[in-house]
C-alpha atoms as a PDB file:
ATOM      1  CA  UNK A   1     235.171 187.036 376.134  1.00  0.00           C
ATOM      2  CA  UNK A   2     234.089 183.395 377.988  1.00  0.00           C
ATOM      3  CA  UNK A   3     233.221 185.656 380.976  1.00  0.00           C
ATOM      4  CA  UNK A   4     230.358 188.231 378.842  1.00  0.00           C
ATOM      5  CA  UNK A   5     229.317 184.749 377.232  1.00  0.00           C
ATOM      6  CA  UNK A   6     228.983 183.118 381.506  1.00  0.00           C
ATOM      7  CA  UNK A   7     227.361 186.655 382.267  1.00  0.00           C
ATOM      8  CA  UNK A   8     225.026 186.432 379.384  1.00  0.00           C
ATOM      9  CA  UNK A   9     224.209 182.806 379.960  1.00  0.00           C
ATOM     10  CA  UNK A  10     223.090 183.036 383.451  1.00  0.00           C
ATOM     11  CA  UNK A  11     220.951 185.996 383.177  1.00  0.00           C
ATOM     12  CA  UNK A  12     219.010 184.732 380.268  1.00  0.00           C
ATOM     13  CA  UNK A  13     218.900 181.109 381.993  1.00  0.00           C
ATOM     14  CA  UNK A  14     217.013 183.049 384.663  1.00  0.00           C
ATOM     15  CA  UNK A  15     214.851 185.185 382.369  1.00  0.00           C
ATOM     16  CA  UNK A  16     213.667 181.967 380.479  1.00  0.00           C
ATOM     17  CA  UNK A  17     213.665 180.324 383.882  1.00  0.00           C
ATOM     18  CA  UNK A  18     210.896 182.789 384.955  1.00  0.00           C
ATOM     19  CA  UNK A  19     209.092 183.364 381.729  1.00  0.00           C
ATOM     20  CA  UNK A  20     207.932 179.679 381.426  1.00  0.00           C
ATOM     21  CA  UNK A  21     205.179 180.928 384.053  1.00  0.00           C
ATOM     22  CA  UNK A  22     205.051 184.892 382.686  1.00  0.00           C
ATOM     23  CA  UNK A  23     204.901 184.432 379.668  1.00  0.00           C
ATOM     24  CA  UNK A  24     201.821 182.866 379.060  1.00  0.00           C
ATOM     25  CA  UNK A  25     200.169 184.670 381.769  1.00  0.00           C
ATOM     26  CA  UNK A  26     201.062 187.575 379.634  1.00  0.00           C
ATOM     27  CA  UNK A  27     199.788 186.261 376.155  1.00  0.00           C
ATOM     28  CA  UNK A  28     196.220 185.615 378.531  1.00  0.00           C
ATOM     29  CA  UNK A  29     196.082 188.886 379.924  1.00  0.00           C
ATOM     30  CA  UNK A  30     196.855 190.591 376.190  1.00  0.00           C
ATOM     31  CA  UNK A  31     194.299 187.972 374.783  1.00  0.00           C
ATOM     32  CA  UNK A  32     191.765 189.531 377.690  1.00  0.00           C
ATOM     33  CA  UNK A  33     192.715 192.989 376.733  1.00  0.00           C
ATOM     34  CA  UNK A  34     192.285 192.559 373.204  1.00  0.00           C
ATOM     35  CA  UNK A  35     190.142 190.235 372.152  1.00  0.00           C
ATOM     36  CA  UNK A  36     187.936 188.744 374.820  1.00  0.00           C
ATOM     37  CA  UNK A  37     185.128 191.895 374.340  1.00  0.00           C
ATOM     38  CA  UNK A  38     185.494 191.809 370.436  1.00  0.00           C
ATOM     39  CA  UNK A  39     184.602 187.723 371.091  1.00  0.00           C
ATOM     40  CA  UNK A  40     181.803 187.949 373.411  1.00  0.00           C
ATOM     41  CA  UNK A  41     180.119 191.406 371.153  1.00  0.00           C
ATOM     42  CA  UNK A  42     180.225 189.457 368.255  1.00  0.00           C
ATOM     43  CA  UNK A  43     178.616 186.552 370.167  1.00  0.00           C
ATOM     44  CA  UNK A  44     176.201 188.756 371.569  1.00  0.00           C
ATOM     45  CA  UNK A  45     174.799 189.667 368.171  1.00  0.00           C
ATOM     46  CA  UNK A  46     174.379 186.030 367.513  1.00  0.00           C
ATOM     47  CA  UNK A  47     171.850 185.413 370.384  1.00  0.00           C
ATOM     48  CA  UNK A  48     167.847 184.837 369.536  1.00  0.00           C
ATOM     49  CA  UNK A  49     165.799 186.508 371.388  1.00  0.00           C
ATOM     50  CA  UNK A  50     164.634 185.897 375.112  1.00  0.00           C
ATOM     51  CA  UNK A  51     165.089 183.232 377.604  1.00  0.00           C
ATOM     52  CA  UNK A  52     166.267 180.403 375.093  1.00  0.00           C
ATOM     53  CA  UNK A  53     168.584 182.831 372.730  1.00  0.00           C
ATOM     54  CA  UNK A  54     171.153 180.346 373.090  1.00  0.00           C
ATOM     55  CA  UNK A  55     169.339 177.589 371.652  1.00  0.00           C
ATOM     56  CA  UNK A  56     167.460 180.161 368.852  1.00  0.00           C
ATOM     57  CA  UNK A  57     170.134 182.776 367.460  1.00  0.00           C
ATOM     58  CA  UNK A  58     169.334 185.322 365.405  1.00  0.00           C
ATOM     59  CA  UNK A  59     168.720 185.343 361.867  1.00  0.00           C
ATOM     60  CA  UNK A  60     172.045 187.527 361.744  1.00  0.00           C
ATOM     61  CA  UNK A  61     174.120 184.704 363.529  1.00  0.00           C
ATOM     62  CA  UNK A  62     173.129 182.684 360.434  1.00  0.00           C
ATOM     63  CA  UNK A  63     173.783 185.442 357.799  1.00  0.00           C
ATOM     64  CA  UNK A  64     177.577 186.041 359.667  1.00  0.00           C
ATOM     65  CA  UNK A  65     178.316 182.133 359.798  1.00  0.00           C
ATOM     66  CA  UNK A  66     177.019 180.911 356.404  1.00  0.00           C
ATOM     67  CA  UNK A  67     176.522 184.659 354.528  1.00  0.00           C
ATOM     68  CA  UNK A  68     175.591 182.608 351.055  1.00  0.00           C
ATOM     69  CA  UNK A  69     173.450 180.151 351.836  1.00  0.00           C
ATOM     70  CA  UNK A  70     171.389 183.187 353.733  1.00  0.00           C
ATOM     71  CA  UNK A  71     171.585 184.847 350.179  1.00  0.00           C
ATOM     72  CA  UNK A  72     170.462 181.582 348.768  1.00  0.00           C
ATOM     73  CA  UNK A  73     167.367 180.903 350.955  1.00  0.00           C
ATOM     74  CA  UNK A  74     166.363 184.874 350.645  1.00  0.00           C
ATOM     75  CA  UNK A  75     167.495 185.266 354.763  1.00  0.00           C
ATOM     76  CA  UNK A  76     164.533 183.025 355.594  1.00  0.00           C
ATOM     77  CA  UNK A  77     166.020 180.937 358.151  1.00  0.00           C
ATOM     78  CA  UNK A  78     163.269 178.124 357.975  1.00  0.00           C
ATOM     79  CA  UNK A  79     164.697 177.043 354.815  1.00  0.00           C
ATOM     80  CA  UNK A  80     168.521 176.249 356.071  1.00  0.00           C
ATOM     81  CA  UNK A  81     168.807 172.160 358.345  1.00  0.00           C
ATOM     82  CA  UNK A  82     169.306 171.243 361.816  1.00  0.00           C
ATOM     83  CA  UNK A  83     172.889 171.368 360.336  1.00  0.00           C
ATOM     84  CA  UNK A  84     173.196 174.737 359.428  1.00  0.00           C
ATOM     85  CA  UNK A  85     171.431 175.291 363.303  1.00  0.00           C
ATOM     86  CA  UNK A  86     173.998 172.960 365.336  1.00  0.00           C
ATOM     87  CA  UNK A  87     176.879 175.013 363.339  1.00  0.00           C
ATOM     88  CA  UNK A  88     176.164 178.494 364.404  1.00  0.00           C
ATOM     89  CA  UNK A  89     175.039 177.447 367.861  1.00  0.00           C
ATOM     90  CA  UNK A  90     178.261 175.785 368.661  1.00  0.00           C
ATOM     91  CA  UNK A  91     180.317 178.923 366.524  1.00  0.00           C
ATOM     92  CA  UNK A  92     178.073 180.892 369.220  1.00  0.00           C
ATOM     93  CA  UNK A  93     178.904 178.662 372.482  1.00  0.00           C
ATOM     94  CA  UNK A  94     182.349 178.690 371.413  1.00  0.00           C
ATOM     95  CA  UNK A  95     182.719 182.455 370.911  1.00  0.00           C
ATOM     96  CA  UNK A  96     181.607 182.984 374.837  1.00  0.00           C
ATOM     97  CA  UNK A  97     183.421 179.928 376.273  1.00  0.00           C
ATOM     98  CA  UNK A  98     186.562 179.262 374.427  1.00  0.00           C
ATOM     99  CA  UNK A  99     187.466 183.318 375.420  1.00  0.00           C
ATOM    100  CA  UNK A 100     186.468 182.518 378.674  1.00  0.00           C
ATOM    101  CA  UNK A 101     188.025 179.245 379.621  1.00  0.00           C
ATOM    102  CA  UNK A 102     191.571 181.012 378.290  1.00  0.00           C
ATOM    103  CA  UNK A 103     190.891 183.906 380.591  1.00  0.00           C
ATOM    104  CA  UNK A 104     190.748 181.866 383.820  1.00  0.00           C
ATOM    105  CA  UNK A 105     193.084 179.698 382.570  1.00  0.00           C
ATOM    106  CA  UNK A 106     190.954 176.555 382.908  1.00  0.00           C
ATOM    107  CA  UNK A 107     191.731 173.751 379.975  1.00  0.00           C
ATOM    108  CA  UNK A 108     193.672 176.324 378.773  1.00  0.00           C
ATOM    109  CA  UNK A 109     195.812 174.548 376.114  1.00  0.00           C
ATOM    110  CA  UNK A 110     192.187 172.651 374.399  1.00  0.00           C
ATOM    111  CA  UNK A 111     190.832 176.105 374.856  1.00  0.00           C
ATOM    112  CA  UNK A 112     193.410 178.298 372.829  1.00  0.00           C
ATOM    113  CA  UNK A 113     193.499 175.212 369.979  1.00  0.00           C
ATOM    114  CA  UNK A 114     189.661 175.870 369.547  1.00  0.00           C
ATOM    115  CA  UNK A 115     190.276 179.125 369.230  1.00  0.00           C
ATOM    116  CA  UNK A 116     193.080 179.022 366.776  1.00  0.00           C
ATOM    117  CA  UNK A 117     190.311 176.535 365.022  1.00  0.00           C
ATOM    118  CA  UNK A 118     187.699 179.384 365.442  1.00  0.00           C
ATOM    119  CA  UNK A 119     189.739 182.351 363.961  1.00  0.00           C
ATOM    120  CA  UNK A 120     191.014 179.918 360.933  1.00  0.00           C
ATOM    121  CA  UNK A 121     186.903 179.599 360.438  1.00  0.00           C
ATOM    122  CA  UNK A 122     186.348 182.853 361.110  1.00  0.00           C
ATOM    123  CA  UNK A 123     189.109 184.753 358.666  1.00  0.00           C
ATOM    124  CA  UNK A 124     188.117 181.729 355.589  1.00  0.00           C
ATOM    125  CA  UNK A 125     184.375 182.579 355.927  1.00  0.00           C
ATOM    126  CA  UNK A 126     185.535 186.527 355.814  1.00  0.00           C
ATOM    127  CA  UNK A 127     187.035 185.909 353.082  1.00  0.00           C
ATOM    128  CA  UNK A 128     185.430 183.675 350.324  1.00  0.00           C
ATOM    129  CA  UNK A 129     181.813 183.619 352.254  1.00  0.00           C
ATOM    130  CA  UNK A 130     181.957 187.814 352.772  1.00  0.00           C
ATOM    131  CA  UNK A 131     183.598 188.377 349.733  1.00  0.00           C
ATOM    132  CA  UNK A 132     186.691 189.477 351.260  1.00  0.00           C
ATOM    133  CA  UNK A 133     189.329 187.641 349.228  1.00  0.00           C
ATOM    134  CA  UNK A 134     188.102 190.682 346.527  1.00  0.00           C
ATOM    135  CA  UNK A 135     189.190 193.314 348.543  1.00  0.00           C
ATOM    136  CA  UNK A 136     193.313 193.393 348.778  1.00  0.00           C
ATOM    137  CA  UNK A 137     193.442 195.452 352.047  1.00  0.00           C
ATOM    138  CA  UNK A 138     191.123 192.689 353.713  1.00  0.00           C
ATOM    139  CA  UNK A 139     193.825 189.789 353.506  1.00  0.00           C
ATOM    140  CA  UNK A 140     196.998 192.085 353.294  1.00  0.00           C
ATOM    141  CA  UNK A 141     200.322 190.412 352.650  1.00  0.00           C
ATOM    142  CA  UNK A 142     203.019 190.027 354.890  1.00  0.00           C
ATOM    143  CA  UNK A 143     206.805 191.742 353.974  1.00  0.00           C
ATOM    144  CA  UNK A 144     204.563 194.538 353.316  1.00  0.00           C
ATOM    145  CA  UNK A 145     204.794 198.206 354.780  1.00  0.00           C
ATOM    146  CA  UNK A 146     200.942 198.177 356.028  1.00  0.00           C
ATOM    147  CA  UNK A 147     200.700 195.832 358.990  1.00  0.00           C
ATOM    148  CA  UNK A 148     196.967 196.443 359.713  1.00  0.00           C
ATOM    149  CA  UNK A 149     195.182 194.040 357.542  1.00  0.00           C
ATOM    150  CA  UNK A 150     192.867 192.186 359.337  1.00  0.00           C
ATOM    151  CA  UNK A 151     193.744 188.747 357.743  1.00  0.00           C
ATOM    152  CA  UNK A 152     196.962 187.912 357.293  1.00  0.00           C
ATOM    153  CA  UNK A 153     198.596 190.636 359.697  1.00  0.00           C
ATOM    154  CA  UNK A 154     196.080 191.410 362.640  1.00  0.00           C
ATOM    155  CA  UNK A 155     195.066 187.435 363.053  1.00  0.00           C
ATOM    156  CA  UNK A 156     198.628 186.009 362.724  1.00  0.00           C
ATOM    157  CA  UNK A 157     199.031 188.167 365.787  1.00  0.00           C
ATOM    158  CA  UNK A 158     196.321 186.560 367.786  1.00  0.00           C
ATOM    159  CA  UNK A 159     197.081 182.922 366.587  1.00  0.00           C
ATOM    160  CA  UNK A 160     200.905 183.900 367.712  1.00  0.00           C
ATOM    161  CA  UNK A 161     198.819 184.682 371.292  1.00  0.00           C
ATOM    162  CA  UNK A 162     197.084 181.424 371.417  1.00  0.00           C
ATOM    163  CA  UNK A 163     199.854 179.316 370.145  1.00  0.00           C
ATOM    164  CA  UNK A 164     201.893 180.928 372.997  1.00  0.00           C
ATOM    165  CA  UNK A 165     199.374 178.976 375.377  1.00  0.00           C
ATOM    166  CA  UNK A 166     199.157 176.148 373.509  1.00  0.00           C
ATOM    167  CA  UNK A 167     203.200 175.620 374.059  1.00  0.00           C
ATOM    168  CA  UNK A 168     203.661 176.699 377.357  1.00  0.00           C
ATOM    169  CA  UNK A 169     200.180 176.508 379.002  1.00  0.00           C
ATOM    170  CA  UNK A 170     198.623 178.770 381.357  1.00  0.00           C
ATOM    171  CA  UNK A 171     201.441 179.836 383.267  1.00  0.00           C
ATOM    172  CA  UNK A 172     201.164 180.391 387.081  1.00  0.00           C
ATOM    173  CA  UNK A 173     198.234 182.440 387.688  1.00  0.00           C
ATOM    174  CA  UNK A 174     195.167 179.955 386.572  1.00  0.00           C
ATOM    175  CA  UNK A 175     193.098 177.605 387.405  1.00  0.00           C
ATOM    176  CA  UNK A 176     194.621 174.737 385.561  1.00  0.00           C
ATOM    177  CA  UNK A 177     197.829 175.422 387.614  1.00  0.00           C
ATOM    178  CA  UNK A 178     195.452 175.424 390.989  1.00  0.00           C
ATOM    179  CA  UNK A 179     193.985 172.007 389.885  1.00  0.00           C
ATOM    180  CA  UNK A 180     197.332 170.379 389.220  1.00  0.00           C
ATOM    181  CA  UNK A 181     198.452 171.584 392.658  1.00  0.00           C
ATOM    182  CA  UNK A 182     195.656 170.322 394.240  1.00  0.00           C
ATOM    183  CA  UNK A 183     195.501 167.161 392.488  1.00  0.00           C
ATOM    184  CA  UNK A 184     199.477 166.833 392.826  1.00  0.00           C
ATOM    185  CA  UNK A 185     200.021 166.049 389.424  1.00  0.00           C
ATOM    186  CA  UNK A 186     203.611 166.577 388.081  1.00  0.00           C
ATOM    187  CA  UNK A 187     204.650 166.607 384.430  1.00  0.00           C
ATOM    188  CA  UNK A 188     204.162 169.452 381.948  1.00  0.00           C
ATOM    189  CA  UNK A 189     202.803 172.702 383.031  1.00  0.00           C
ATOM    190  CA  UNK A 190     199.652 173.246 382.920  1.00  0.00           C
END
């Protein structure tokens, strides 16, 4: 039996060995397959109009981000602060870069913590700001036999993603793992 357990041993040393790089490339190239268009569509609905759309977003970037105070103010966006502004502008920068900067692999681990930040955000205003903590199906449960509510089951998913590069960084295909080359810097992966 010691020499299955010997076998066993050395081929999943080498396995791990090798998925310290691959396996976070992998959780960034599902991430880009998945969820990098949903990301930037939803961002691009956010935009104002013309040159400046970054700086002016749309009167439905403010209805997604704060749904009841647009209720409140009758969707007049005049009526909501510079607060209320600086909010969805960042939710909006965020929802183009943060996808981005895990793509490429660049600040990858700061990246992916944003984003966990930004889907917590995201699923909390779904729920008690879009009324979604009403509907059952919306949140799910988990030890259930339906695993495609977009809450609890379909975002754990993507926060299991992120927190993959969070742990183990970018892996060997990025730019953070070009920079620490060039910059010779040892330590923990990038």
């Amino acid at each position: 039996m010691a020499p299955l357990f010997a076998l066993h041993d050395r081929l999943f040393a080498t396995v791990e060995r090798l998925g310290d790089g691959v396996l976070p490339l992998l959780a960034r190239l599902v991430f880009a397959g998945t969820l990098l268009v949903y990301f930037w569509a939803s961002a691009m609905t956010k935009l104002g109009d013309g040159l400046f759309g970054l700086l002016r977003p749309s009167t439905g970037a403010y209805a997604q981000i704060f749904p009841k105070a647009m209720e409140a103010v009758t969707y007049d966006v005049s009526q909501l602060g510079w607060g209320h502004w600086a909010i969805v502008v960042a939710g909006t920068w965020a929802e183009f870069l943060l996808p981005l900067l895990i793509v490429i692999g660049l600040a990858t681990r700061l990246a992916a913590l944003g984003m966990i930040g930004f889907v917590v955000v995201q699923s909390l205003t779904d729920l008690f700001g879009h009324g979604g903590i009403a509907h059952a199906e919306t949140l799910g449960a988990w030890f259930d036999r339906v695993p495609d509510a977009a809450i609890l089951d379909q975002r754990a998913l993507w926060c299991l993603l992120l927190v993959i590069v969070v742990v183990k960084g970018a892996g060997v295909v990025s730019l953070d793992a070009v920079l620490r080359a060039r910059t010779g810097r040892q330590g923990l992966a990038a």
